[in-house]
Protein backbone atom coordinates (compact mmCIF):
# COMPACT_ATOMS: atom_id res chain seq x y z
CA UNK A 1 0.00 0.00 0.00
CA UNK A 2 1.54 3.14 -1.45
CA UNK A 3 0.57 6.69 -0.37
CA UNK A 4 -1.11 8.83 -3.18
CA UNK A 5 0.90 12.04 -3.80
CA UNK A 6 -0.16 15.21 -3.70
CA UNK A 7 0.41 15.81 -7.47
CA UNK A 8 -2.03 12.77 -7.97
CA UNK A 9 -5.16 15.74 -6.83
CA UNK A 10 -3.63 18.60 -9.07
CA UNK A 11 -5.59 18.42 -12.19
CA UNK A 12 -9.08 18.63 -13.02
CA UNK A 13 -11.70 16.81 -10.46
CA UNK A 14 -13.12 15.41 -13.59
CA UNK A 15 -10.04 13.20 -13.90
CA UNK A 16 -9.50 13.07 -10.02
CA UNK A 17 -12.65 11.94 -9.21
CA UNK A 18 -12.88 8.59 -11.47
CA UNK A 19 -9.14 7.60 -10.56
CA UNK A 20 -10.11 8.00 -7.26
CA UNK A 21 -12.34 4.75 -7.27
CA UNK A 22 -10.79 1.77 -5.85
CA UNK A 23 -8.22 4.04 -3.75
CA UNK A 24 -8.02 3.71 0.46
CA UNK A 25 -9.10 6.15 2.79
CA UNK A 26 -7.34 5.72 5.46
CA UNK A 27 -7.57 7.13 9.10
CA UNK A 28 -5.24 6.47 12.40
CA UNK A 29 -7.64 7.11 15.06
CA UNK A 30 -7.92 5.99 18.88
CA UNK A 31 -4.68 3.15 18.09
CA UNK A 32 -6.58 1.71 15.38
CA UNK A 33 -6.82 1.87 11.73
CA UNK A 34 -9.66 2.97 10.24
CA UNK A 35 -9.65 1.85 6.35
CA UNK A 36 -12.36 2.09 3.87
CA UNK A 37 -12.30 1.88 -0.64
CA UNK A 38 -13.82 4.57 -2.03
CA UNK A 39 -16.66 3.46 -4.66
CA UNK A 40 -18.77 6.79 -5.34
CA UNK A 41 -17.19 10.14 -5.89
CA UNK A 42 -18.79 13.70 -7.01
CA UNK A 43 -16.62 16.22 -8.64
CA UNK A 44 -17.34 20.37 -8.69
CA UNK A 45 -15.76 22.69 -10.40
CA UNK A 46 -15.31 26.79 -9.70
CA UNK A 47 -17.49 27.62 -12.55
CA UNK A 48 -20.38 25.23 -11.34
CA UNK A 49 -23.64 26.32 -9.45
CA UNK A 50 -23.30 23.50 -6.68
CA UNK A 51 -19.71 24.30 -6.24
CA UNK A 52 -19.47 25.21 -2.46
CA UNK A 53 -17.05 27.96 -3.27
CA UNK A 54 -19.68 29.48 -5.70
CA UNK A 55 -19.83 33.50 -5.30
CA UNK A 56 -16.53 33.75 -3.81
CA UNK A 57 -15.24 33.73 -6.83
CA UNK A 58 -15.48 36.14 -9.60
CA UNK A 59 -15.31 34.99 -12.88
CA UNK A 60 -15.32 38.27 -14.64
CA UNK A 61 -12.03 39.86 -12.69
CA UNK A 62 -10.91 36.29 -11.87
CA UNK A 63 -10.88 37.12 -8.15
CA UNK A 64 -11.37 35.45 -5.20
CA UNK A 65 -12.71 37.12 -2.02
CA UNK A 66 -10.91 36.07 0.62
CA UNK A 67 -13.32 35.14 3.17
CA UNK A 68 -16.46 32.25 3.47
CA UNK A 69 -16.54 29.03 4.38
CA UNK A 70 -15.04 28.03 0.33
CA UNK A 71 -12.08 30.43 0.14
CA UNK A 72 -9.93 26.96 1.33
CA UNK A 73 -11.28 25.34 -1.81
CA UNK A 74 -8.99 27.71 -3.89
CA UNK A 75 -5.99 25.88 -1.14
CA UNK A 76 -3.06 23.90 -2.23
CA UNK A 77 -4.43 20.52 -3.94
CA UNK A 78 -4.64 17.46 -1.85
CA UNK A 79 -5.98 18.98 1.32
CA UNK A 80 -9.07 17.98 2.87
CA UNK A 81 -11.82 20.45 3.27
CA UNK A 82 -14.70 19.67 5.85
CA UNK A 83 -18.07 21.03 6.23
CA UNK A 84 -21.17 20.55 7.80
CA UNK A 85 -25.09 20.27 6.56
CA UNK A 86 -27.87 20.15 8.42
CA UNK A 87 -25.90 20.84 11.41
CA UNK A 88 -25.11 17.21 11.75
CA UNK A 89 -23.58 15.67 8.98
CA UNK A 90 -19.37 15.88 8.17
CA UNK A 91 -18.33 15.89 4.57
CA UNK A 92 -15.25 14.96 3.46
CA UNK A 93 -14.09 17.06 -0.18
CA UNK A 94 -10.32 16.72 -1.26
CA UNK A 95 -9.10 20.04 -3.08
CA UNK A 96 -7.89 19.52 -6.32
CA UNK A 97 -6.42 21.52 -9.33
CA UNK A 98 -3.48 24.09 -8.53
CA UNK A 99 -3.62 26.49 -6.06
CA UNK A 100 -5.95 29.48 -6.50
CA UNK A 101 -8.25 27.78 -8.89
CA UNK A 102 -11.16 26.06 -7.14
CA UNK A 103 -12.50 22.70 -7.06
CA UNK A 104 -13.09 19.27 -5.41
CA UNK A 105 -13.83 15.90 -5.08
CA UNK A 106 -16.46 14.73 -2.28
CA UNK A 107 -16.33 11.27 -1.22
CA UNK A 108 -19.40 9.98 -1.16
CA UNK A 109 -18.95 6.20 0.12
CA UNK A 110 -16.74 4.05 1.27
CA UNK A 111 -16.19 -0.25 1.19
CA UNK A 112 -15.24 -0.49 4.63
CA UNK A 113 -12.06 -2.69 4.66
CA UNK A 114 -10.36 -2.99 8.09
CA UNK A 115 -11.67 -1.38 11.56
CA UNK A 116 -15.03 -2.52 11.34
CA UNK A 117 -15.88 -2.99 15.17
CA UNK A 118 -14.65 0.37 16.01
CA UNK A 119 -17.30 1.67 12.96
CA UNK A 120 -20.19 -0.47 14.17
CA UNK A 121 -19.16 1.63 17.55
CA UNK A 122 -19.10 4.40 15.80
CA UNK A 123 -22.79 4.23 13.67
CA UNK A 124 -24.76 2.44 15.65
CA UNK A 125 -28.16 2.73 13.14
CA UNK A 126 -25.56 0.20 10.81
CA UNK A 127 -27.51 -3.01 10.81
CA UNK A 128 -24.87 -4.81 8.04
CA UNK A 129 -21.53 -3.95 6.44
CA UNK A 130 -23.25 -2.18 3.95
CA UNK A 131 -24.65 0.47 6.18
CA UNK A 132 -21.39 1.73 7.85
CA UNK A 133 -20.22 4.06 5.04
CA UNK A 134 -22.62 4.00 1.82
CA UNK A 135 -23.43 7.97 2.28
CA UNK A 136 -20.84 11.30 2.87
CA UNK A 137 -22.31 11.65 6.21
CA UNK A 138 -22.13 8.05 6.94
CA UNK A 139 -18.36 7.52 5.92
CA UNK A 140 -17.33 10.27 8.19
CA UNK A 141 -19.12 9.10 11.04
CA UNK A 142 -17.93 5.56 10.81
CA UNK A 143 -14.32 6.90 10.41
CA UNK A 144 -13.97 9.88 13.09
CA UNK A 145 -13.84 12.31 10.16
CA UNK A 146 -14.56 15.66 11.70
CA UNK A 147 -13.96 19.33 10.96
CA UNK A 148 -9.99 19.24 12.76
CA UNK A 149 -9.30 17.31 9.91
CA UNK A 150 -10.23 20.43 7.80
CA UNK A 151 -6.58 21.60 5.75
CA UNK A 152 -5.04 18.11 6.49
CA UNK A 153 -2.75 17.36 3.60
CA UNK A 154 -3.98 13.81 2.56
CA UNK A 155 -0.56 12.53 2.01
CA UNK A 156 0.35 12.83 5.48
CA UNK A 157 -1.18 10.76 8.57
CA UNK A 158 -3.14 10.36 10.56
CA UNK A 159 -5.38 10.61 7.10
CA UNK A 160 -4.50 9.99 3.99
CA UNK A 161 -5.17 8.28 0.85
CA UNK A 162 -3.73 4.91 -0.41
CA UNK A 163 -3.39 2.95 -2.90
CA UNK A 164 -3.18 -1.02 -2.98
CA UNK A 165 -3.28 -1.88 -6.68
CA UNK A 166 -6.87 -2.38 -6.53
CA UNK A 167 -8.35 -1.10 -10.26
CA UNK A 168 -12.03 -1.49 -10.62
CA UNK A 169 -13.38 -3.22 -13.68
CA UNK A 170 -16.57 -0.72 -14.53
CA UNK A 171 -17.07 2.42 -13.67
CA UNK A 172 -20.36 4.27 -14.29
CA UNK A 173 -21.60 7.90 -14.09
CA UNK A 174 -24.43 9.48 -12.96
CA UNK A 175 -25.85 13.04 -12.70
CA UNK A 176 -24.58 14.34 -8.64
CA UNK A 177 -26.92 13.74 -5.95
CA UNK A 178 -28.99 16.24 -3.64
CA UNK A 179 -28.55 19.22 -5.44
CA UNK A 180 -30.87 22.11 -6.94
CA UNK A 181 -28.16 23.58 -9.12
CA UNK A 182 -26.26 21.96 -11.74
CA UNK A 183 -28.21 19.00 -11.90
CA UNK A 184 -27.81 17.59 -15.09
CA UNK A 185 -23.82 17.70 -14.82
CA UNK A 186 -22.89 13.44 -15.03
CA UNK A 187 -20.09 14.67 -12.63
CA UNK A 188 -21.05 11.66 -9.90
CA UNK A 189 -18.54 8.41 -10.42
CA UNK A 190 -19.24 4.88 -8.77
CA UNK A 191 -18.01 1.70 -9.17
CA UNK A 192 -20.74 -0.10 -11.43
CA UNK A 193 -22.78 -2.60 -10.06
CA UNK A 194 -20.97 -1.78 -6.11
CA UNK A 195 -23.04 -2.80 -2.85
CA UNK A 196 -21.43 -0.20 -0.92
CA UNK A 197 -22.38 2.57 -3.02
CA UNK A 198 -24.83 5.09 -1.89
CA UNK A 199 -28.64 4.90 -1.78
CA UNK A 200 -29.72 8.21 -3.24
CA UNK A 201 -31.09 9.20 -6.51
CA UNK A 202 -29.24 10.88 -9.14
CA UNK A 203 -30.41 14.96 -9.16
CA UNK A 204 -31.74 15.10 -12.68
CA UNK A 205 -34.21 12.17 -12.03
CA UNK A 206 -34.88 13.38 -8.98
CA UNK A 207 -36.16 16.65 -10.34
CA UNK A 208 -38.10 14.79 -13.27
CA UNK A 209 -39.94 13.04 -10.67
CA UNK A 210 -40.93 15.60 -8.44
CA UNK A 211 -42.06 17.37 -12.37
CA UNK A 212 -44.42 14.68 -12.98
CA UNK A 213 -45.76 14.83 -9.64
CA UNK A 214 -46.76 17.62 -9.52
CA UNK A 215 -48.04 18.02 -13.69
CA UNK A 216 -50.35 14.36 -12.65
């Protein structure tokens, strides 16, 4: 197991985000090692609507205002930045593309692959294996993922990304999940066919749903 560099998140989150799938999270917490695969990733650019950095940047004078919870998206690539929604949930993004140009890759779920007890202690709603880290609010829960995290550099421990050789067979792509802007982007990436992947419903069918709803 080989630690992924740096350089590896400097280029676009479109490229980041599929060759992500099939890497290790991993996390040194309480003596133990917290390890999961990643199978589902969602990549944002500056220029997008969902982007979490949107309106701190300007794309007409190509300036960035140096304050809000996104300015650290515009940060050195390969650093985690961690929010909250809902006032409960952690997300876990890693910054990518060269510093002062803004996007990310969120991780969305995990295959959880060593620590398992200490995640079952960790999400206790998790009835199966399944359940410990299929969902970005899930994953950080089951792996102690929480906002002094925010900045690490993921090449470093106590978290960081790995690699094992591991190179998944299909991957498929779907619009991003959850969101009200940018919804027909296919900017969500998951291992095809996974178990561990997340539950929800891609954004554009989402919205096409809720259409015919309300037009029956």
């Amino acid at each position: 197991m080989t630690t992924v560099p740096a350089s590896f998140f400097a280029r676009s989150p479109l490229t980041v985000a599929p060759e992500l799938l099939g890497k290790l999270l991993v996390h040194e917490y309480g003596g133990q090692r917290l390890v999961g695969r990643i199978v589902e990733t969602e990549a944002y650019m500056q220029d997008d609507e969902a982007f979490i950095g949107w309106g701190i940047y300007d794309a007409t004078s190509g300036l960035i205002r140096p304050e809000g919870r996104g300015k650290d998206l515009f940060g050195p690539p390969g650093r985690a930045y961690i929010y909250k929604v809902y006032r409960v949930h952690w997300l876990l993004n890693i910054v990518t593309e060269a510093e002062g140009r803004g996007s990310a890759v969120l991780i969305r779920a995990l295959e959880p692959v060593a620590g398992l007890t200490a995640m079952y202690g960790r999400r206790e709603a998790a009835k199966r294996d399944r359940d410990l880290c299929n969902g970005p609010g899930k994953l950080t829960q089951a792996l102690a993922i929480d906002r002094e995290l925010h900045a690490h550099p993921l090449d470093q421990p106590p978290l960081w990304a790995a690699d094992d050789g591991f190179v998944p067979e299909r991957i498929a792509t779907t619009t991003r999940i959850g969101l009200s802007h940018g919804i027909e982007a296919p900017w969500r990436y998951v291992i095809d066919g996974h178990p561990h992947v997340s539950p929800g419903v891609p954004s554009d069918v989402a919205h096409a749903r809720r259409r015919q709803r309300k037009n029956a």
